[in-house]
C-alpha atoms as a PDB file:
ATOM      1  CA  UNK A   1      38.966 -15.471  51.703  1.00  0.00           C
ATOM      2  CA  UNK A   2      41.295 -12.967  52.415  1.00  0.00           C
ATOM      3  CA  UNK A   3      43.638 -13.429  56.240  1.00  0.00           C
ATOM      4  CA  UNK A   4      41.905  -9.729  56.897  1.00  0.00           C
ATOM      5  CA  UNK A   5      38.482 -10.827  56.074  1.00  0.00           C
ATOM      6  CA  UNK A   6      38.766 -14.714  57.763  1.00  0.00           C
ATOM      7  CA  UNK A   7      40.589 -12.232  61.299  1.00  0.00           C
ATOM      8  CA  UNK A   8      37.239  -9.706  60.689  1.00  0.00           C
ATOM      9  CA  UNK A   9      34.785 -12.924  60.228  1.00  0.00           C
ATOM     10  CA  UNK A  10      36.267 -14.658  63.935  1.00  0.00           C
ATOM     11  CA  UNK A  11      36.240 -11.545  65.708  1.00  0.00           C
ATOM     12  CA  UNK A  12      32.734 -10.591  65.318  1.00  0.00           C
ATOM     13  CA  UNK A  13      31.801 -13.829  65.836  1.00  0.00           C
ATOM     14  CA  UNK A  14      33.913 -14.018  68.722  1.00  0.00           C
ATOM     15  CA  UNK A  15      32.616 -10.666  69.797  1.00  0.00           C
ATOM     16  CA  UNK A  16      28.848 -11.626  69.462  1.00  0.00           C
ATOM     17  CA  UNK A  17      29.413 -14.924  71.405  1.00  0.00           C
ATOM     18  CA  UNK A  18      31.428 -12.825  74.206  1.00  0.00           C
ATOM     19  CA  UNK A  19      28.273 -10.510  74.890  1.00  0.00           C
ATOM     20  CA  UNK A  20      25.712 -13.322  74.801  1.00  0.00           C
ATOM     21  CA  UNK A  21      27.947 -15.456  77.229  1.00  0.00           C
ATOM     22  CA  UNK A  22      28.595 -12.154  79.255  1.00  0.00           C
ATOM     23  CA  UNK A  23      25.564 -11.137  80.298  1.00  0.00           C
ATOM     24  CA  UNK A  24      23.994 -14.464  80.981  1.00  0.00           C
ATOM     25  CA  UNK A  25      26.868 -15.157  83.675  1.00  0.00           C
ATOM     26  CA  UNK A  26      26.794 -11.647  84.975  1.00  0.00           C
ATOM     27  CA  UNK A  27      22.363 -12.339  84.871  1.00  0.00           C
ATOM     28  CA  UNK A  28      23.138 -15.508  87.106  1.00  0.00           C
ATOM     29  CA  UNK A  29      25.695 -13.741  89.644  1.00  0.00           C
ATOM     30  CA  UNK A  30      23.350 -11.000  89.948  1.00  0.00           C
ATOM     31  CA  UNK A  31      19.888 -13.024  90.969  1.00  0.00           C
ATOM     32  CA  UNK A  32      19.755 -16.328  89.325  1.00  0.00           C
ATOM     33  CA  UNK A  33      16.190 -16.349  90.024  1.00  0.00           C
ATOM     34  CA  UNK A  34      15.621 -13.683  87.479  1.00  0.00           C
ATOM     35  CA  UNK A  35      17.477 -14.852  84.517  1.00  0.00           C
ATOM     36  CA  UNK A  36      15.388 -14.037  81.629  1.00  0.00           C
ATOM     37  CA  UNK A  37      14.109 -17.249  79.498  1.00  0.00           C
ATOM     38  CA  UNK A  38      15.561 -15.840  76.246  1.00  0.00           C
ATOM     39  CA  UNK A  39      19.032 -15.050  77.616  1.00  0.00           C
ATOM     40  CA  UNK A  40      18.670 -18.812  79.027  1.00  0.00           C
ATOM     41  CA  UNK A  41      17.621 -20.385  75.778  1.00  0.00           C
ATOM     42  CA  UNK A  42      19.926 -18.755  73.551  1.00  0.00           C
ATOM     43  CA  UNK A  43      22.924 -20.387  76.187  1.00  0.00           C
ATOM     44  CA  UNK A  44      21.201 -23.454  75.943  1.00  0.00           C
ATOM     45  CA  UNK A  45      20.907 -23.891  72.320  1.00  0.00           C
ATOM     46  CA  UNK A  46      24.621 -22.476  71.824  1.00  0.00           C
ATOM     47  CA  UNK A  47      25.840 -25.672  73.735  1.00  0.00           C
ATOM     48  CA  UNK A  48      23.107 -28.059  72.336  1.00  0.00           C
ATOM     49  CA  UNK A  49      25.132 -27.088  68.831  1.00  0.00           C
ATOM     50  CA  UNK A  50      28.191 -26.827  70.461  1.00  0.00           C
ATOM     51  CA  UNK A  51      28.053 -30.397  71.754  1.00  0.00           C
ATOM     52  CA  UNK A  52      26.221 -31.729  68.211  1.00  0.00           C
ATOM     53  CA  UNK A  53      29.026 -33.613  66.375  1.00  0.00           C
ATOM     54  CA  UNK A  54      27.134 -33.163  63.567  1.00  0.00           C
ATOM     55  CA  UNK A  55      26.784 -29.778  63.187  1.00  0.00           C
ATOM     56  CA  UNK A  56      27.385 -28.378  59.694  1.00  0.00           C
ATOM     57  CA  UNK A  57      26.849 -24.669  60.733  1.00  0.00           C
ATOM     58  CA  UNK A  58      30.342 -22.721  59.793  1.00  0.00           C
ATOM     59  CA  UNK A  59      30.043 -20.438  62.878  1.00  0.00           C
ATOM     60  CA  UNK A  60      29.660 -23.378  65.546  1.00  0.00           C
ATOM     61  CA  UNK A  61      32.152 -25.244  63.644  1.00  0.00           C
ATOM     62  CA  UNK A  62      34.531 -22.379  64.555  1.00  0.00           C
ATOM     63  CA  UNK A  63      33.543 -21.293  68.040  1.00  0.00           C
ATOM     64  CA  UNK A  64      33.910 -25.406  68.847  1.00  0.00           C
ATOM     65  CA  UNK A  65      37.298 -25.215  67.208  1.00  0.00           C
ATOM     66  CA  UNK A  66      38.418 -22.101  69.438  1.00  0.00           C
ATOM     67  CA  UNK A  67      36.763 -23.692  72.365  1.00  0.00           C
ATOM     68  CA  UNK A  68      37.918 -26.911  72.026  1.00  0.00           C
ATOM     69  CA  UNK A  69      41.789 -25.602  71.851  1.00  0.00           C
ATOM     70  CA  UNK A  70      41.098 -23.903  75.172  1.00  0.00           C
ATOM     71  CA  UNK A  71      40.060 -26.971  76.769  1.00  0.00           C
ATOM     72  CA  UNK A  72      42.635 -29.132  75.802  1.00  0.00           C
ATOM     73  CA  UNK A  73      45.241 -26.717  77.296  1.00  0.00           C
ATOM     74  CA  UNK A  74      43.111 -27.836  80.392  1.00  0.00           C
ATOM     75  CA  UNK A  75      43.087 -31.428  79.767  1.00  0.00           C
ATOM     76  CA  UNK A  76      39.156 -30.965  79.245  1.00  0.00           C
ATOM     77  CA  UNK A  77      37.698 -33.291  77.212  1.00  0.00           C
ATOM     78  CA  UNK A  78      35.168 -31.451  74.437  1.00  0.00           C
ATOM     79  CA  UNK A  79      32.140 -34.081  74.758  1.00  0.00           C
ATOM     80  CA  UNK A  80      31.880 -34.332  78.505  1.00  0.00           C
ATOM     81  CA  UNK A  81      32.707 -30.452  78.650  1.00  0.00           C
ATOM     82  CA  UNK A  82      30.110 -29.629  76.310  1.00  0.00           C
ATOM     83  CA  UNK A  83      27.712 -32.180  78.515  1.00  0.00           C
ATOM     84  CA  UNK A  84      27.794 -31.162  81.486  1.00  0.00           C
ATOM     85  CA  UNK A  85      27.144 -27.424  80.376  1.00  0.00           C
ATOM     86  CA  UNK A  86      23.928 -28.504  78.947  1.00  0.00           C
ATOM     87  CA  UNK A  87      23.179 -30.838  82.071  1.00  0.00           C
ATOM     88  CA  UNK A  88      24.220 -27.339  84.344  1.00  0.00           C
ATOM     89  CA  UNK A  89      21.914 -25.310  82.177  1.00  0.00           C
ATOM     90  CA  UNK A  90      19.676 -27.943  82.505  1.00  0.00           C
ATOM     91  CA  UNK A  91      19.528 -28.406  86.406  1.00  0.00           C
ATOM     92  CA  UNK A  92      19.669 -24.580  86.688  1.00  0.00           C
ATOM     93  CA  UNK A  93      23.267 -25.086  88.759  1.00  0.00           C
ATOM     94  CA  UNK A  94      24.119 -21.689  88.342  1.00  0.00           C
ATOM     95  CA  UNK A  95      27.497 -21.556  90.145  1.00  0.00           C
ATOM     96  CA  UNK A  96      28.959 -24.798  88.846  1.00  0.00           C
ATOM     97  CA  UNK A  97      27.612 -23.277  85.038  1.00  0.00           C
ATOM     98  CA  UNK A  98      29.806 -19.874  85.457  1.00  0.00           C
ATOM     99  CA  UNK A  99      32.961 -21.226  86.335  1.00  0.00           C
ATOM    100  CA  UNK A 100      32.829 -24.017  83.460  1.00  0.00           C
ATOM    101  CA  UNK A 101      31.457 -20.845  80.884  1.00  0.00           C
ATOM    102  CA  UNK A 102      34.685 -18.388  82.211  1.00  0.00           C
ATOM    103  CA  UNK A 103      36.759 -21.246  80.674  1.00  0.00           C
ATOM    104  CA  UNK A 104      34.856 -20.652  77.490  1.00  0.00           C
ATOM    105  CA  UNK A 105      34.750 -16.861  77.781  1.00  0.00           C
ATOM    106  CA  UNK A 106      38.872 -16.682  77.940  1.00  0.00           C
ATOM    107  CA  UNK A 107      39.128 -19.099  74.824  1.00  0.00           C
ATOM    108  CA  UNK A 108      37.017 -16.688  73.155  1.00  0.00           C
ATOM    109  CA  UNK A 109      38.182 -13.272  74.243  1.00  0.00           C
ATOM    110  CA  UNK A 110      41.559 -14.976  73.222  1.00  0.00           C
ATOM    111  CA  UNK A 111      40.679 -15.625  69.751  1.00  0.00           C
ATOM    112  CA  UNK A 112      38.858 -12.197  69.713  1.00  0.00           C
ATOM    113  CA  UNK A 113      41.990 -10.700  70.749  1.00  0.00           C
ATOM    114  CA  UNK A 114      44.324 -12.454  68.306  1.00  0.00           C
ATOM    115  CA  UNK A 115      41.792 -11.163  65.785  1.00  0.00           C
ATOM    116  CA  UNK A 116      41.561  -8.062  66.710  1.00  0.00           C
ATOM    117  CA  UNK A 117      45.427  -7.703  66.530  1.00  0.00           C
ATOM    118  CA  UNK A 118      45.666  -9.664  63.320  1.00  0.00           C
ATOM    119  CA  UNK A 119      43.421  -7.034  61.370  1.00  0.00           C
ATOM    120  CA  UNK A 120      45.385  -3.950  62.638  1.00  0.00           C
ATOM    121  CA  UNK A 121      48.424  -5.403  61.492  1.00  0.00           C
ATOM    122  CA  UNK A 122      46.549  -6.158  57.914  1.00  0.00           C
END
């Protein structure tokens, strides 16, 4: 693959993962009471992939890459990270949740932005 078509193929991944993670934080700020069930489960089985080990899908394989850089800027490790995300979705504790997802949101508007970047250039 092509360095334009590998930058195009992160950022829109990037970009579809940014929106998803997006609204659910800005749907728990707003009234965490009313977040809707799919915007919940799609969150929830993002980091139930995220923190599979086993995972053979190409595009969590990649967002766990990106994210996992992030985190060890951070001294983060991935496991527990990815852990107690699930346990926060879990336990519906929405405030603890948003600060540990705005760690993943900048790794991945990063990465989107380094994309972005890398294809005008191309």
């Amino acid at each position: 693959m092509s360095d334009i078509g590998l930058n195009a193929n992160i950022y829109h991944l990037t970009s579809k993962y940014l929106g998803i993670l997006n609204d659910f934080i800005i749907s728990i700020k707003n009234d965490s009471t009313e977040v809707s069930q799919e915007k919940y489960q799609e969150v929830k089985i993002l980091f139930e992939k995220l923190k599979d080990e086993d995972n053979i899908d190409p595009r969590i394989q990649v967002l766990s890459v990106i994210i996992e850089a992030e985190l060890r800027k951070k001294n983060f490790p991935k496991s527990k990270f990815f852990n107690s995300i699930t346990s926060d979705i879990n336990q519906k504790k929405y405030e603890s949740l948003s600060r540990k997802l705005n760690h993943v949101v900048n790794a991945l508007d990063n990465e989107y932005s380094h994309a972005l970047a890398k294809m005008s250039k191309g």
